[in-house]
Protein backbone atom coordinates (compact mmCIF):
# COMPACT_ATOMS: atom_id res chain seq x y z
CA UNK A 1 1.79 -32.49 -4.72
CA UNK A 2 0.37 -30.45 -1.75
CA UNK A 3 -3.18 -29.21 -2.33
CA UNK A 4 -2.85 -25.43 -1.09
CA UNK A 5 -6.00 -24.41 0.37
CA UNK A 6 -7.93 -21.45 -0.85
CA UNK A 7 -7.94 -18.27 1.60
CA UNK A 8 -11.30 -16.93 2.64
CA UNK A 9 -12.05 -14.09 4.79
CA UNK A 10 -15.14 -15.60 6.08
CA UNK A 11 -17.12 -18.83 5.39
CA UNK A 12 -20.23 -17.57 6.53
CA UNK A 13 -21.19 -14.37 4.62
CA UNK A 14 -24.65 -13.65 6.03
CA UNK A 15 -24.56 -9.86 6.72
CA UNK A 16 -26.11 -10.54 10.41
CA UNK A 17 -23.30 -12.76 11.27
CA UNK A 18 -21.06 -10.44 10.03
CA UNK A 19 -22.08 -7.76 11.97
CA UNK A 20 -22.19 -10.06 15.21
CA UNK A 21 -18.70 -10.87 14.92
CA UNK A 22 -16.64 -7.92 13.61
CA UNK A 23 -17.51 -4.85 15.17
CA UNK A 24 -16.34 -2.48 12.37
CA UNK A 25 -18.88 -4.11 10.69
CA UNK A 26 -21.66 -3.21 12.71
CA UNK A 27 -20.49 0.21 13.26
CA UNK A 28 -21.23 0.93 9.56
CA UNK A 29 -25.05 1.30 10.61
CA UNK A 30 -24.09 4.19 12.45
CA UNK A 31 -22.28 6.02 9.45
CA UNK A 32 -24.55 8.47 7.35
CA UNK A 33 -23.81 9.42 4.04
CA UNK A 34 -24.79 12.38 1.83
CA UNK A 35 -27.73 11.68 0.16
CA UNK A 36 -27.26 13.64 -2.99
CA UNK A 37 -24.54 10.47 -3.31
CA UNK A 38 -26.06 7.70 -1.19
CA UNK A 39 -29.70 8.50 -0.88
CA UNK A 40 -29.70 4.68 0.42
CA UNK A 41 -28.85 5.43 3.04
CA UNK A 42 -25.84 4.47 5.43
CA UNK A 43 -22.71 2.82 4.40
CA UNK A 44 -24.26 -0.75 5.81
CA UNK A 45 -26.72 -0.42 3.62
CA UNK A 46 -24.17 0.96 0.51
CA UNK A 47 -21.94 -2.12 1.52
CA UNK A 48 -24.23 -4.55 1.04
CA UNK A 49 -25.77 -3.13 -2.13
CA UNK A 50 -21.95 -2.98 -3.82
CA UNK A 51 -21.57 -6.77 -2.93
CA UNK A 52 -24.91 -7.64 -4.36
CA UNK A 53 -23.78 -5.38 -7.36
CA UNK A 54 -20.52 -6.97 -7.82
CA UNK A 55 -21.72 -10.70 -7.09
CA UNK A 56 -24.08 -9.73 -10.15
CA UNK A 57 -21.36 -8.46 -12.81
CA UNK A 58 -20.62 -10.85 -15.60
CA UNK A 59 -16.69 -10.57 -15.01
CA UNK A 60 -17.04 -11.47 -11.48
CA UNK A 61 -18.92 -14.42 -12.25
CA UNK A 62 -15.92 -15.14 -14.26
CA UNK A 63 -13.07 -14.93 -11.87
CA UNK A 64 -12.05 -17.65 -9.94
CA UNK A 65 -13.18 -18.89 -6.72
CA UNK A 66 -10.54 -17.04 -4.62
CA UNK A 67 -10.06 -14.01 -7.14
CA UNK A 68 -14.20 -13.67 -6.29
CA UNK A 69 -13.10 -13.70 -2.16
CA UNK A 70 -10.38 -11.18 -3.20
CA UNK A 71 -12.80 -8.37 -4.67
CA UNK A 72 -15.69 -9.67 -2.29
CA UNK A 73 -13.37 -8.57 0.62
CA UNK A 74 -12.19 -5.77 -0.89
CA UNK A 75 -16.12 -4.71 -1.37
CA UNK A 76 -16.92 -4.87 2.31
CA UNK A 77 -14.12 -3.06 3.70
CA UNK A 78 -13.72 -0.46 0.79
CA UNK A 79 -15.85 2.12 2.86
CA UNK A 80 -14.88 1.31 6.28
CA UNK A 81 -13.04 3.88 7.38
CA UNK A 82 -15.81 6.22 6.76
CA UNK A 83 -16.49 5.66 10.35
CA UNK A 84 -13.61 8.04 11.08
CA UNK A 85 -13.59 10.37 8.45
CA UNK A 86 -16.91 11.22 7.92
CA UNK A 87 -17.74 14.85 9.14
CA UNK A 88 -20.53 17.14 7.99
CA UNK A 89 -19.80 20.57 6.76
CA UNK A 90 -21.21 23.76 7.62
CA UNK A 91 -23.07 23.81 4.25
CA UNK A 92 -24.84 21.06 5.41
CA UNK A 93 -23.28 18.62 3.35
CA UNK A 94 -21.58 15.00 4.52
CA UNK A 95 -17.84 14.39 3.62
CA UNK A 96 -15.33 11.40 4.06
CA UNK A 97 -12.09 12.72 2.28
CA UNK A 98 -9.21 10.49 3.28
CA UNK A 99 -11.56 7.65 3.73
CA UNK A 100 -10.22 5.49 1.06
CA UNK A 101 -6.17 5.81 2.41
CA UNK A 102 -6.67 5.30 5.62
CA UNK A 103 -8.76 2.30 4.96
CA UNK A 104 -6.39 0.99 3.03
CA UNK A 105 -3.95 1.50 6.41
CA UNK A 106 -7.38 -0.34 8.23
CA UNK A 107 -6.95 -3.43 5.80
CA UNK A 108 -3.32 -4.36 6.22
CA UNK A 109 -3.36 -4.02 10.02
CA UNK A 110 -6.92 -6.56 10.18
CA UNK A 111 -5.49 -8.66 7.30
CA UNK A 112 -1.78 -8.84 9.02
CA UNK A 113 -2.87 -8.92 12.77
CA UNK A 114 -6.38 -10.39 13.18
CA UNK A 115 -7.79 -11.99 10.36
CA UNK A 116 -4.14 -13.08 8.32
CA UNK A 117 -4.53 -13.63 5.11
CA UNK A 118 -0.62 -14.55 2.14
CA UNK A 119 0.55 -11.66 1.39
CA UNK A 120 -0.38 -11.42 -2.39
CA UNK A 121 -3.70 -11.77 -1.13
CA UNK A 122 -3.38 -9.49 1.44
CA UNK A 123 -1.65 -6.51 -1.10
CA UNK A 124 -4.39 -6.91 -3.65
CA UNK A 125 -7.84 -6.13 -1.24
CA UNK A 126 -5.00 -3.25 0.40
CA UNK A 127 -4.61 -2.01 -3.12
CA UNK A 128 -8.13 -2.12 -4.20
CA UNK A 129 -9.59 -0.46 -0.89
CA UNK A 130 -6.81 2.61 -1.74
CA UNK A 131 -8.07 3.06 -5.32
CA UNK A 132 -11.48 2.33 -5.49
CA UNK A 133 -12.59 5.73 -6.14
CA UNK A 134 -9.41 6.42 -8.62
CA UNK A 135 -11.59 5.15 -11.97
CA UNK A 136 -13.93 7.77 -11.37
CA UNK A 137 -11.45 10.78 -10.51
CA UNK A 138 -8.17 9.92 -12.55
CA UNK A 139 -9.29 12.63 -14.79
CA UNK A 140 -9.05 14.77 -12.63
CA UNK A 141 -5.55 14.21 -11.25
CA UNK A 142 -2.53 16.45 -12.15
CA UNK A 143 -0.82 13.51 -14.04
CA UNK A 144 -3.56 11.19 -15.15
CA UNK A 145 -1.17 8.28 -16.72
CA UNK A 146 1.33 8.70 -13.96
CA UNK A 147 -1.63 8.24 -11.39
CA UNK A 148 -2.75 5.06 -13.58
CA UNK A 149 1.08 3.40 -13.98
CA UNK A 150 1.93 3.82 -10.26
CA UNK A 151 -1.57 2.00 -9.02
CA UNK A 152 -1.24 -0.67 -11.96
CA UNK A 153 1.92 -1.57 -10.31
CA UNK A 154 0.56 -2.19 -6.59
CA UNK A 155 -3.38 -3.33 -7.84
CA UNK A 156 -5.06 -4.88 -10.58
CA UNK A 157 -6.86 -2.60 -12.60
CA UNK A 158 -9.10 -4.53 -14.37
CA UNK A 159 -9.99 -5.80 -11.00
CA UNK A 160 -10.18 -2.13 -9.81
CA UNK A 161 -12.55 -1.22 -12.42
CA UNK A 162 -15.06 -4.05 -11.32
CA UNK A 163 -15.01 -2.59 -7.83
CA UNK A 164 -15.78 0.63 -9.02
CA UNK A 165 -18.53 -0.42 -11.16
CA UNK A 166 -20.05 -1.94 -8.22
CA UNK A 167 -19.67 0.59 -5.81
CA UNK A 168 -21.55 2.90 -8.27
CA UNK A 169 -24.41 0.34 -9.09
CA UNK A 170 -24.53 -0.58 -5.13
CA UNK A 171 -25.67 3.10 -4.85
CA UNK A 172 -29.00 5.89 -5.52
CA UNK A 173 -27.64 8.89 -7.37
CA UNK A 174 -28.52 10.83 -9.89
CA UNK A 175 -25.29 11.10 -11.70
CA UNK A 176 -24.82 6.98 -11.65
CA UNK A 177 -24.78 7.40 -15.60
CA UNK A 178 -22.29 9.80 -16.13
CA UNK A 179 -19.55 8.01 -13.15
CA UNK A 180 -20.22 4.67 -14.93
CA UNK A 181 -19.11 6.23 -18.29
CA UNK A 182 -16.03 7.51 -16.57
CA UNK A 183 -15.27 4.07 -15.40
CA UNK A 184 -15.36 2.99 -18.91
CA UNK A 185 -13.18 5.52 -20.29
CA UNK A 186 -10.83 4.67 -17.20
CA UNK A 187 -10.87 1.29 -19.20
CA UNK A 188 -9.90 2.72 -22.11
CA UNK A 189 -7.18 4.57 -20.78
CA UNK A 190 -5.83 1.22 -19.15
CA UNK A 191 -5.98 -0.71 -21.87
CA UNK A 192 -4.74 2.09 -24.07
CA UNK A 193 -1.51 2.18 -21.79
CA UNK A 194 -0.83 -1.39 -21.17
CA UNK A 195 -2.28 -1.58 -17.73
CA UNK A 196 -5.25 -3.58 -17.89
CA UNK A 197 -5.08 -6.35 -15.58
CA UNK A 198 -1.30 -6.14 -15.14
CA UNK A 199 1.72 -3.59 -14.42
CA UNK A 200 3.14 -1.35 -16.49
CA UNK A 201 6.37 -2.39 -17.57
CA UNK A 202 9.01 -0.02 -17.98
CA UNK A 203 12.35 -1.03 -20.71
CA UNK A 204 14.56 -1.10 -17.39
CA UNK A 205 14.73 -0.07 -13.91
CA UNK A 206 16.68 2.96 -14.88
CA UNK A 207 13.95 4.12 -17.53
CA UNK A 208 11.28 3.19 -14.89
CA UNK A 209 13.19 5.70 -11.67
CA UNK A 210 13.67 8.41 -14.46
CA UNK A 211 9.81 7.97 -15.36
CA UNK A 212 8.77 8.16 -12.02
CA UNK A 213 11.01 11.10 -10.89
CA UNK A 214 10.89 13.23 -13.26
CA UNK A 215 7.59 15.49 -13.75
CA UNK A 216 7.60 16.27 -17.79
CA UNK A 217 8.90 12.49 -18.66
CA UNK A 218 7.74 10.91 -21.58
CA UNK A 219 6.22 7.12 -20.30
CA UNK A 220 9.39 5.20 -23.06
CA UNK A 221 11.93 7.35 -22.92
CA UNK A 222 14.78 5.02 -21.94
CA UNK A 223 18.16 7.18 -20.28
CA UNK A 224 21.12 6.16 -21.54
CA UNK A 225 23.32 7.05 -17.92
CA UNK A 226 23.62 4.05 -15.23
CA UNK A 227 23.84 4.49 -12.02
CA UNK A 228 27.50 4.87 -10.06
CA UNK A 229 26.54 2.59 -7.21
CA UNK A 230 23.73 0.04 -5.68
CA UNK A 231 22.19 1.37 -2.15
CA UNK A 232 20.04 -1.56 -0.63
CA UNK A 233 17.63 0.19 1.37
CA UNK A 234 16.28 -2.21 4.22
CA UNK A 235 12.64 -2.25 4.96
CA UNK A 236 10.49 -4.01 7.81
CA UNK A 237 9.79 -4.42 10.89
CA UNK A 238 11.88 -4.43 13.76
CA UNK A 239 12.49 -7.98 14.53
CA UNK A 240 11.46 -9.05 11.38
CA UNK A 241 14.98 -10.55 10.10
CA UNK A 242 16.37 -7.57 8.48
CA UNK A 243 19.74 -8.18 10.15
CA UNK A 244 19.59 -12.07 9.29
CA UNK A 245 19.33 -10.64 5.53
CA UNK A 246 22.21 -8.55 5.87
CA UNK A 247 24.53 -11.00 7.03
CA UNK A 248 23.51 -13.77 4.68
CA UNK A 249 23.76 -11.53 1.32
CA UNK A 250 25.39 -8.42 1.95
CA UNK A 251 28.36 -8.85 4.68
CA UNK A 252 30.94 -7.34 2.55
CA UNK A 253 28.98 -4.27 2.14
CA UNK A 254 29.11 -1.06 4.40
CA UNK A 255 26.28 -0.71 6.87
CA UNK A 256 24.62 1.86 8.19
CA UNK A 257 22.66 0.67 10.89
CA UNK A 258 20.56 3.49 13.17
CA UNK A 259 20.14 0.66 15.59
CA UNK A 260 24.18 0.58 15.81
CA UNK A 261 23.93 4.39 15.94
CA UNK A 262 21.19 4.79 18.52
CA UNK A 263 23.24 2.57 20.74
CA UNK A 264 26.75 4.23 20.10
CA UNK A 265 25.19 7.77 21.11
CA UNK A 266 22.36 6.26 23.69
CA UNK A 267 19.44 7.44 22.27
CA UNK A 268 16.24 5.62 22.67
CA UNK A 269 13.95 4.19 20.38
CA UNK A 270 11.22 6.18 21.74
CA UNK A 271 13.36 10.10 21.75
CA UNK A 272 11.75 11.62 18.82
CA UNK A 273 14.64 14.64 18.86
CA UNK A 274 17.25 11.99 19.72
CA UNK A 275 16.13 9.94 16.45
CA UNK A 276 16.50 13.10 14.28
CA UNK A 277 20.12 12.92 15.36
CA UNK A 278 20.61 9.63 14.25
CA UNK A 279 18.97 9.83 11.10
CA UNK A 280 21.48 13.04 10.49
CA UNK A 281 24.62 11.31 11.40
CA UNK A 282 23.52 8.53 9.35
CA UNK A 283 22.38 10.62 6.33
CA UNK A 284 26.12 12.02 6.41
CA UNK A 285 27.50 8.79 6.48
CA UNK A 286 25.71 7.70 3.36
CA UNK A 287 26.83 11.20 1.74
CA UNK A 288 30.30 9.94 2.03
CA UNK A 289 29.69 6.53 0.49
CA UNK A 290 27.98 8.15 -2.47
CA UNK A 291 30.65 10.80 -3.65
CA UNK A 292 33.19 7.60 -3.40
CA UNK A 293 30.08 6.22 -5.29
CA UNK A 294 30.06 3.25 -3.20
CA UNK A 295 27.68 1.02 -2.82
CA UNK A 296 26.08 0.11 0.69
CA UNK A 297 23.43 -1.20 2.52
CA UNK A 298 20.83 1.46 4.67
CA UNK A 299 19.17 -0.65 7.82
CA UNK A 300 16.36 0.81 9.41
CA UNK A 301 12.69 0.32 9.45
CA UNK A 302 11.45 2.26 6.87
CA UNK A 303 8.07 1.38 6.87
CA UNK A 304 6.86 4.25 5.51
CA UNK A 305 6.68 5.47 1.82
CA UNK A 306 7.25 9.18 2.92
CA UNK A 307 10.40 7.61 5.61
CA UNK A 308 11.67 5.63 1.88
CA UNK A 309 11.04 8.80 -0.80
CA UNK A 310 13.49 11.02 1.39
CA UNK A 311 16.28 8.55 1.13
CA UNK A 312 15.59 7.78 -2.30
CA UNK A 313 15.47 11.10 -3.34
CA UNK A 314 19.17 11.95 -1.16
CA UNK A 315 20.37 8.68 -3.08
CA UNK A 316 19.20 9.60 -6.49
CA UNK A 317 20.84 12.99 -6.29
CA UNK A 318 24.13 10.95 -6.45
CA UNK A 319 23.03 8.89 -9.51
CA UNK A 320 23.06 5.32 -7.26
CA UNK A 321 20.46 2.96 -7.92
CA UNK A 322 17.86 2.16 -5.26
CA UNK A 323 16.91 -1.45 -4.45
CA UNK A 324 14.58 -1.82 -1.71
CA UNK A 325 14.52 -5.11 0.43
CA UNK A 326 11.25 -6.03 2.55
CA UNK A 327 11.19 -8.58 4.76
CA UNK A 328 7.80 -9.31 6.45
CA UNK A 329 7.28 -12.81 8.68
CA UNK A 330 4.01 -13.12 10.96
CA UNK A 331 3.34 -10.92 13.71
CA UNK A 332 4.10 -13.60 16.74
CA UNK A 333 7.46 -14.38 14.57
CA UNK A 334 7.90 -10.72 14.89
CA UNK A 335 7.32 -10.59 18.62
CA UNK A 336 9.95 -12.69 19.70
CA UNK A 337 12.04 -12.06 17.05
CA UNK A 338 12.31 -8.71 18.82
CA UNK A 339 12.55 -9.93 22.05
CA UNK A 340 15.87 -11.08 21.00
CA UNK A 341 17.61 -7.91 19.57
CA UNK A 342 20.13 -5.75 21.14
CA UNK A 343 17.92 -3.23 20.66
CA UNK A 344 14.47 -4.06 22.10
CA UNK A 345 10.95 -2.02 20.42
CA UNK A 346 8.75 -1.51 23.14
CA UNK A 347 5.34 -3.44 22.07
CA UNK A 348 3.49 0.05 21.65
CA UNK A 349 5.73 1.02 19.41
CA UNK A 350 6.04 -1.62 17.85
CA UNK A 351 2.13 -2.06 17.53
CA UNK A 352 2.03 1.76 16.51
CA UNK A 353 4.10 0.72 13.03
CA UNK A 354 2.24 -2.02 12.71
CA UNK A 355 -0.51 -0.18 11.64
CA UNK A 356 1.05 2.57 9.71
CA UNK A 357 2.94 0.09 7.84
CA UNK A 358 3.30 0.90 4.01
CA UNK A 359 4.59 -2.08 2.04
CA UNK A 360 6.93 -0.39 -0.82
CA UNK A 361 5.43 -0.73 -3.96
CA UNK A 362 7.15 -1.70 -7.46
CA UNK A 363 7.11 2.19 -8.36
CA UNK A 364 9.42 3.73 -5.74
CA UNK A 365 12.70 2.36 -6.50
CA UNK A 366 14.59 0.62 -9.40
CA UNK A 367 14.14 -2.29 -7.98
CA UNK A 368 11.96 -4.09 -5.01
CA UNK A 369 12.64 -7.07 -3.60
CA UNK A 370 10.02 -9.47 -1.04
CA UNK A 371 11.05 -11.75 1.34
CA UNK A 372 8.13 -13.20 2.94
C-alpha cells in the first residue's frame, strides 16, 4: 500500500525564514493593533505569540502530526489580512472589521495557487481563518445555534475553539479572562448541540434546507413535503470539467448553459450588462422547467455563495431540491482546460475568480457534491 505523505506548509518554521520568504509575512511588522486589545504590539508579534500559545495547549499536543500543521497554519495566517483592513478611527481607536472573511478569501487563493495544499486540508485552515473570532462573539449573533450549525458544517469546532484559545492567550489584554470564559461556554454550546468536533447532522436533506431557510425553525423539526423536482446546480471554474460532468451523468437532462446562451446572443464574458441578460433569459428558462416541475441541470460558474443563494432561493420557491456539484482540478489543469473551450475566459478573469472563489459549503443546499 502507498505511503501518502503528510502535507506541510513549511518545513522550516523559524519566524526569520518565514518572513524572508513570504512577503505577507513580513508585512505583518508593519500592521499596528489597538492596544487596549494587543498591547503587544503588532500582529507579527500577536502571530507568533498565538503559535507559541497553541504549540503549548494540551489538546494540540494531542492531535496528530498533520492535524498540528493544520491549526499551526491556520494560526499564522488567521490575522493576515489585517494588513488591508486595518484603519484607525477618528476616536483614535484601531479597527480591522472584515479582517477575518477576507482572509479566509487570502487562504484559498495562497493554498490553491502558490503554496497547494488537498483540498480537505486546504477547507479546514480556510474554515478556521473565517471563524476564529466566532467562539468569542456567537453570543452575540442574531441566531446563535444557526451561526454554530452552519460553521460546524464547513470547520471543526473543537479545532476552532483551540484557535481561539490561542489567539486570546497569544495576546496582552485586560479582558483575556472574561473572552476565555466565553470560549468555554462556546464549548458548551457545541457540545450541547452535537457540534463538537463534527457537523451537525440534520434527519434529511429536506429537514436540513427547511432548517436553514426558514428564520423561526426549530433545529429537528423534520417536513413531511418532498420536493417536485432535482435542479443540479453546477459549480467551478471555467475550464474546470463542468461540461465533462454533464455529459458523463446527466445527458438526458435539460441544460441550461449561459456559456450556450452568451454565444447564441454574442455577449462576452467580460459585458457586465450583457451577462445580466443572460442570467435573465436563463432564469426564465429554469421558471419553465420548474412549474412542469422538471428536473434539470444549471451550468455556470457559480463560484460565489451570494451567485448560488439567488438560484437556490428562485429554485426553492418551486419546492425542487437543490444539489450542488463542484468540480475543482489544479490551477495549470484549469489553464488549459480553458484554453480548449468554445468559450475562452480571458486569464484576468479568470485569475479575478480565482480569488473570490467560495467553495459551497454542506449548509446551502440539500445536497453537495465534490469532485476533486
Amino acid at each position: 500500500m502507498k505511503e501518502v505523505s503528510m502535507w506541510t506548509f513549511s518545513e522550516n518554521k523559524n519566524w526569520e525564514v518565514l518572513e524572508q520568504h513570504f512577503e505577507w509575512i513580513n508585512r505583518m511588522q508593519e500592521v499596528e493593533q489597538d492596544p487596549r486589545y494587543h498591547a503587544e504590539g503588532n500582529v507579527a508579534v500577536h502571530t507568533q505569540m498565538v503559535i507559541r500559545a497553541l504549540q503549548n495547549e494540551q489538546d494540540f499536543k494531542q492531535l496528530s502530526a498533520q492535524d498540528q500543521e493544520i491549526l499551526w497554519a491556520s494560526a499564522l495566517l488567521h490575522d493576515v489580512e489585517k494588513y488591508s483592513t486595518t484603519v484607525m478611527e477618528s476616536d483614535g481607536s484601531i479597527t480591522s472589521k472584515g479582517h477575518a472573511r477576507k482572509g479566509a478569501q487570502f487562504a484559498r487563493t495562497l493554498l490553491y495557487l502558490h503554496e497547494p495544499a488537498p483540498f480537505e486540508i486546504r477547507e479546514q485552515i480556510v474554515g478556521l481563518v473565517k471563524y476564529h473570532g466566532l467562539p468569542i462573539w456567537l453570543f452575540e449573533k442574531p441566531d446563535p445555534l444557526k451561526a454554530l450549525v452552519k460553521a460546524s458544517m464547513e470547520v471543526n469546532l473543537q479545532w476552532l475553539a483551540l484557535l481561539a484559545r490561542a489567539d486570546m492567550k497569544g495576546r496582552v489584554c485586560a479582558d483575556q479572562e472574561e473572552m476565555l470564559y466565553r470560549i468555554d461556554c462556546f464549548e458548551e454550546f457545541c457540545k450541547e448541540h452535537n457540534c463538537w468536533g463534527k457537523a451537525r447532522q440534520f434527519e434529511s436533506d429536506q429537514a436540513q434546507m427547511y432548517y436553514m431557510q426558514h428564520e423561526d425553525a426549530y433545529l429537528d423539526y423534520i417536513p413531511f413535503e418532498s420536493p417536485s423536482a432535482e435542479v443540479v446546480l453546477m459549480s467551478g471554474l471555467p475550464g474546470a470539467g463542468k461540461d465533462r460532468h454533464i455529459k458523463t451523468n446527466y445527458e438526458d437532462w435539460p441544460i441550461i448553459s449561459l456559456d450556450r446562451i452568451r454565444l447564441e446572443i454574442g455577449v462576452a464574458p467580460t459585458d457586465k450588462a450583457g451577462n445580466g441578460r443572460v442570467i435573465q433569459q436563463a432564469k426564465e428558462q429554469a421558471r419553465v422547467y420548474l412549474r412542469k416541475q422538471q428536473s434539470f441541470v444549471w451550468n455556470a460558474t457559480n463560484t460565489t455563495s451570494q451567485m448560488r443563494s439567488q438560484l437556490i432561493d428562485l429554485f426553492s420557491t418551486y419546492k425542487a431540491k437543490t444539489r450542488i456539484v463542484y468540480i475543482e482540478v489544479p490551477y495549470q489543469q484549469v489553464q488549459g482546460q480553458n484554453k480548449n473551450r468554445d468559450a475562452v475566459v480571458p486569464t484576468a478573469v479568470l485569475n479575478k475568480l480565482v480569488r473570490k472563489l467560495e467553495v459551497p459549503a454542506l449548509w446551502e443546499a440539500h445536497q453537495v457534491d465534490y469532485y476533486l
